[in-house]
C-alpha atoms as a PDB file:
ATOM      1  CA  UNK A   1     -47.265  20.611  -3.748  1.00  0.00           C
ATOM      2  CA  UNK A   2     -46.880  23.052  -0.879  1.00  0.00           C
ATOM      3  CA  UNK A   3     -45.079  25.667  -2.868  1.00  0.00           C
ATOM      4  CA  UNK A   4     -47.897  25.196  -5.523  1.00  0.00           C
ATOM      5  CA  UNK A   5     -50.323  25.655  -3.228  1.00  0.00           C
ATOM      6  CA  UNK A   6     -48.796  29.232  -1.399  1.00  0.00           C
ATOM      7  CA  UNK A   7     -48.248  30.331  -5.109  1.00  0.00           C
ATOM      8  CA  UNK A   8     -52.275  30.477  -5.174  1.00  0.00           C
ATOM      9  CA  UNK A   9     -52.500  32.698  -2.245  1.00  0.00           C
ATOM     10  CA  UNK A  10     -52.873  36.187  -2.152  1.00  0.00           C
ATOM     11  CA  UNK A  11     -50.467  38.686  -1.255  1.00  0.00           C
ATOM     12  CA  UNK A  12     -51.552  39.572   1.566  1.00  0.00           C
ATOM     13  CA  UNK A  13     -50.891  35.959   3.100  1.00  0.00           C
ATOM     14  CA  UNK A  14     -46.979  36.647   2.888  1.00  0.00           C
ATOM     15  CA  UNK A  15     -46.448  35.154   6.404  1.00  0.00           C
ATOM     16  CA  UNK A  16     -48.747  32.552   5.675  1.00  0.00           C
ATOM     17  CA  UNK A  17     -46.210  31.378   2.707  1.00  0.00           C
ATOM     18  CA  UNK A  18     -43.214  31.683   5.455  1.00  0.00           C
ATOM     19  CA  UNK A  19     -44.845  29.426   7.381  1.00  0.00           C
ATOM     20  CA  UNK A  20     -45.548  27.309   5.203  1.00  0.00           C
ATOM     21  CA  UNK A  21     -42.021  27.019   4.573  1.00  0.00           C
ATOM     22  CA  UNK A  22     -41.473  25.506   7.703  1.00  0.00           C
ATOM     23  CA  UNK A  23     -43.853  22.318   7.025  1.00  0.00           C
ATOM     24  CA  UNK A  24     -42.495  18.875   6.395  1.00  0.00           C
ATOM     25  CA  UNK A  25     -45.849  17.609   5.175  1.00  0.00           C
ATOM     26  CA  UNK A  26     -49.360  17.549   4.983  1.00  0.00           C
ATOM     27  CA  UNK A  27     -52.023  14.837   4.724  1.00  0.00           C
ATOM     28  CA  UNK A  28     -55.698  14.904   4.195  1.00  0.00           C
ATOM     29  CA  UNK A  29     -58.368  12.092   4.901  1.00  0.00           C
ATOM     30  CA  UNK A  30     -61.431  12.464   3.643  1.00  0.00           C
ATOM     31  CA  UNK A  31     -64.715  10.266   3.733  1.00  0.00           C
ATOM     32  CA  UNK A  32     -67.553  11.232   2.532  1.00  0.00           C
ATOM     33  CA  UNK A  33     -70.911  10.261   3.007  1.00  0.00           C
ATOM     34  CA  UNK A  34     -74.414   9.787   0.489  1.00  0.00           C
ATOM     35  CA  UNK A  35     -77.476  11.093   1.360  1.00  0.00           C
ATOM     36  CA  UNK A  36     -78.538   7.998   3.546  1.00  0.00           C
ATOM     37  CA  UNK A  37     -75.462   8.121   5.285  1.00  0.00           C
ATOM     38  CA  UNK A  38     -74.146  10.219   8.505  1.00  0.00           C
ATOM     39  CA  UNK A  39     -70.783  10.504  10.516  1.00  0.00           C
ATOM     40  CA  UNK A  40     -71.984   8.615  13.255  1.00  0.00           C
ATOM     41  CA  UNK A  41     -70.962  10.429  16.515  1.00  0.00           C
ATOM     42  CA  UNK A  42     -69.274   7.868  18.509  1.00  0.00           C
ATOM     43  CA  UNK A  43     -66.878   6.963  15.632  1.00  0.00           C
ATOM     44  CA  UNK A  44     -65.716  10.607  15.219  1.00  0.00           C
ATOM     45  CA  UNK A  45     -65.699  10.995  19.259  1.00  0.00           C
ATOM     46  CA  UNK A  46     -63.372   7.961  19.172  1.00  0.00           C
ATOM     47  CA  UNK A  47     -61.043   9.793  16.822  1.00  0.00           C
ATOM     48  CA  UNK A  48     -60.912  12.700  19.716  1.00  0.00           C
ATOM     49  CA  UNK A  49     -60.372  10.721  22.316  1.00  0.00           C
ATOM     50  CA  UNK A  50     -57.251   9.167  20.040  1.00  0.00           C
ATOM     51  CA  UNK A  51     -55.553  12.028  19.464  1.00  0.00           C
ATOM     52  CA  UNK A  52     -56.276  12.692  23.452  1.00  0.00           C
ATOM     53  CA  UNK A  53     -54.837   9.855  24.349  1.00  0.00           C
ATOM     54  CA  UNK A  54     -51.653  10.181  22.095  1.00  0.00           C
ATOM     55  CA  UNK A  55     -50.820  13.287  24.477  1.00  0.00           C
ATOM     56  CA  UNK A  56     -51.762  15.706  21.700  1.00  0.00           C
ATOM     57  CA  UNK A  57     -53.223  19.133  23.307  1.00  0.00           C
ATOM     58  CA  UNK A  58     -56.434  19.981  22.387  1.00  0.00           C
ATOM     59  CA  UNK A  59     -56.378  24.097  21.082  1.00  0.00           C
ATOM     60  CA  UNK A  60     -59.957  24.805  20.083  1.00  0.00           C
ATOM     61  CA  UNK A  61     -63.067  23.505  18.895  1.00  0.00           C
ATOM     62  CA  UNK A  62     -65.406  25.920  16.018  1.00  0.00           C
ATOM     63  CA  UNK A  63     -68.812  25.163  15.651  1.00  0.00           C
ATOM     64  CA  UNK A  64     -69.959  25.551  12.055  1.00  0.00           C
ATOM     65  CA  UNK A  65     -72.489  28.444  11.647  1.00  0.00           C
ATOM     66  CA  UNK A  66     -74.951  29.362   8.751  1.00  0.00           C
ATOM     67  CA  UNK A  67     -74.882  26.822   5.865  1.00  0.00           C
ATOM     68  CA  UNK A  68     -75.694  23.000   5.370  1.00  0.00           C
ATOM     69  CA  UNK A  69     -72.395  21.870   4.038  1.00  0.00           C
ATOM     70  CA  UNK A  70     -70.615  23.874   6.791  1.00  0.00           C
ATOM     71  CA  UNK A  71     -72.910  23.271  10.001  1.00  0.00           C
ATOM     72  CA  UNK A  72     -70.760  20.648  12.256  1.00  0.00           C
ATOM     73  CA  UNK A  73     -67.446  21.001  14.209  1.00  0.00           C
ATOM     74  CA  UNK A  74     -63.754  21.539  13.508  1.00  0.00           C
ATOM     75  CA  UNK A  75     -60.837  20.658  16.507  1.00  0.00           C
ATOM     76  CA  UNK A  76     -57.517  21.072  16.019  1.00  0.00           C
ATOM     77  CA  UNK A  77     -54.622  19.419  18.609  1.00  0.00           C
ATOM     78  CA  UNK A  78     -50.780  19.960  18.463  1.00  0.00           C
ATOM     79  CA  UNK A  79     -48.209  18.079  19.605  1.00  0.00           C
ATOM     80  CA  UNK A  80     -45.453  20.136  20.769  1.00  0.00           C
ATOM     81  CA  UNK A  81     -41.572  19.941  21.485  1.00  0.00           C
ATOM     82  CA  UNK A  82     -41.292  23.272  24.429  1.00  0.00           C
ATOM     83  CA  UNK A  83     -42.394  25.856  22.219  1.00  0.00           C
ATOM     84  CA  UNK A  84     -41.824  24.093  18.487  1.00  0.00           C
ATOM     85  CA  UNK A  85     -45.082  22.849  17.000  1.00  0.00           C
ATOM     86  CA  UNK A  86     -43.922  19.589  15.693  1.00  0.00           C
ATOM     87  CA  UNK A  87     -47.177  18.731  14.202  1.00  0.00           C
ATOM     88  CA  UNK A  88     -50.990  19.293  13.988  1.00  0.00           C
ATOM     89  CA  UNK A  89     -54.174  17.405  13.454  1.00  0.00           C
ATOM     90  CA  UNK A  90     -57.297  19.587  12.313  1.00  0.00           C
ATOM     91  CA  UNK A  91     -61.004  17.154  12.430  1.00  0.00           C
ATOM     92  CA  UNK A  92     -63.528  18.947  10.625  1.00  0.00           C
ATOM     93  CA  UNK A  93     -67.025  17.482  10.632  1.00  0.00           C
ATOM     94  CA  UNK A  94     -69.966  17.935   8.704  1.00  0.00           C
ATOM     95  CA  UNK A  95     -73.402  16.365   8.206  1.00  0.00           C
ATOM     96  CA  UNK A  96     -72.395  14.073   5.429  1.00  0.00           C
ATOM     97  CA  UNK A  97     -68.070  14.213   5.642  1.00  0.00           C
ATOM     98  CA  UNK A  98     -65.115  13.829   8.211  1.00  0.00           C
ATOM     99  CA  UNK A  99     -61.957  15.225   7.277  1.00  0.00           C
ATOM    100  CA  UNK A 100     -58.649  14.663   8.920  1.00  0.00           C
ATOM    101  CA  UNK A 101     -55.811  17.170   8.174  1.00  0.00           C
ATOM    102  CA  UNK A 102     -52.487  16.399   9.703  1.00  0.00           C
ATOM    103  CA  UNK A 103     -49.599  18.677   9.283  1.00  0.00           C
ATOM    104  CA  UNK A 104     -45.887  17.915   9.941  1.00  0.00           C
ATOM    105  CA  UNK A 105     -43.412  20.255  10.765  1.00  0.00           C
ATOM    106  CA  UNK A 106     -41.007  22.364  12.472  1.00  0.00           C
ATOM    107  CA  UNK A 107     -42.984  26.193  13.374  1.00  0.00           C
ATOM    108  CA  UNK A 108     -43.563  28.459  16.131  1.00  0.00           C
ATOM    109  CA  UNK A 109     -47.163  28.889  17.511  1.00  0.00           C
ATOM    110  CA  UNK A 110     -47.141  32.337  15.312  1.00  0.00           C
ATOM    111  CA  UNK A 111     -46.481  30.070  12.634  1.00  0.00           C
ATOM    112  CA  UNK A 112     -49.441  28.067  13.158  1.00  0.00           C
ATOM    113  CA  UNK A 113     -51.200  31.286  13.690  1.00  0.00           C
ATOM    114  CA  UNK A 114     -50.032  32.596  10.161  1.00  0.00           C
ATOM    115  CA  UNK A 115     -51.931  29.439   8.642  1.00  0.00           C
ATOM    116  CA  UNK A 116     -55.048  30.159   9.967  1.00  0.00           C
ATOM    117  CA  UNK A 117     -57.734  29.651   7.278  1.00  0.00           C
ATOM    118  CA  UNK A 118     -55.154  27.330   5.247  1.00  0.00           C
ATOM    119  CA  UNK A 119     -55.714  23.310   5.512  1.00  0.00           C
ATOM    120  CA  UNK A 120     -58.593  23.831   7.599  1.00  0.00           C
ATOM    121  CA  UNK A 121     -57.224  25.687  10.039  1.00  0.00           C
ATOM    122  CA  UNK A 122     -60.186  27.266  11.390  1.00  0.00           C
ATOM    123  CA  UNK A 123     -60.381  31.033  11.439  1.00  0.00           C
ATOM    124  CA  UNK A 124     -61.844  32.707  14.712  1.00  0.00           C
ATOM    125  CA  UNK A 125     -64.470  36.065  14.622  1.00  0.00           C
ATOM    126  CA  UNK A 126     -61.780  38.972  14.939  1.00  0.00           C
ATOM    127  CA  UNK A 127     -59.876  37.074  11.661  1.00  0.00           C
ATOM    128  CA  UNK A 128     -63.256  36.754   9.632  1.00  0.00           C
ATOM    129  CA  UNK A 129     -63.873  40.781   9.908  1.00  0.00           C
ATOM    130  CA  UNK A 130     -60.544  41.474  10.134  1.00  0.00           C
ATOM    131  CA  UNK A 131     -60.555  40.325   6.183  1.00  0.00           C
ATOM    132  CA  UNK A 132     -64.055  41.873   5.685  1.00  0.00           C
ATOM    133  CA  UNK A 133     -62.555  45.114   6.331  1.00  0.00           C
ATOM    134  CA  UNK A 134     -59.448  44.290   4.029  1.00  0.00           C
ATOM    135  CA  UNK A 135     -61.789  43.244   1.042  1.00  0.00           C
END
């Protein structure tokens, strides 16, 4: 399923695919939510202070900017071996889903850096026109 999914990427993602190379696994959890219903904040700060807890670091939080559907917060923790990234958790909320990414592995930070904007790895501001000026 990995190798189908790099197959769908561009070109220009080339270290992205390397990387991806280098993952055991990934998992997604997703629950979603109708119109009446809301991630209710104390649940999904529970599922923070979890992955605290577990002795995963914390790397960054992105607040959600400019649409509806993408308006809440993504955090991302690794767990880490010295410098191998043995696995990550990505938490992306929005008003009506949570979604849970974990990723497996063996990679370098770079790695991890390579799969920025892949499973919900959040993007930061220099990637977004970085691409804007590719396009």
């Amino acid at each position: 399923m990995l190798t189908a999914a790099a197959s769908m990427w561009s070109d220009q993602d080339n270290e992205a695919r390397q990387a991806l190379n280098k993952i055991d696994g990934v998992s997604v959890h997703v629950l979603r939510f109708s119109d009446y219903g809301v991630p209710e904040d104390g649940s999904v700060n529970a599922v923070r202070e979890a992955c605290r807890q577990r002795g995963w670091q914390h790397i960054v939080t992105a607040e959600g900017k400019g649409s509806p559907v993408h308006s809440r917060t993504t955090d991302m923790w690794l767990v880490m071996d010295g410098m191998t990234v043995r696995g990550a958790v990505v938490l992306a909320e929005t008003p009506r889903s949570v979604t849970m990414v974990n990723i497996a592995g063996n990679m370098s930070a770079i790695d991890l850096l390579h799969l920025r904007g892949h499973f919900g790895i959040p993007r930061n501001e220099s990637d977004q026109s970085r691409n804007q000026h590719m396009q």
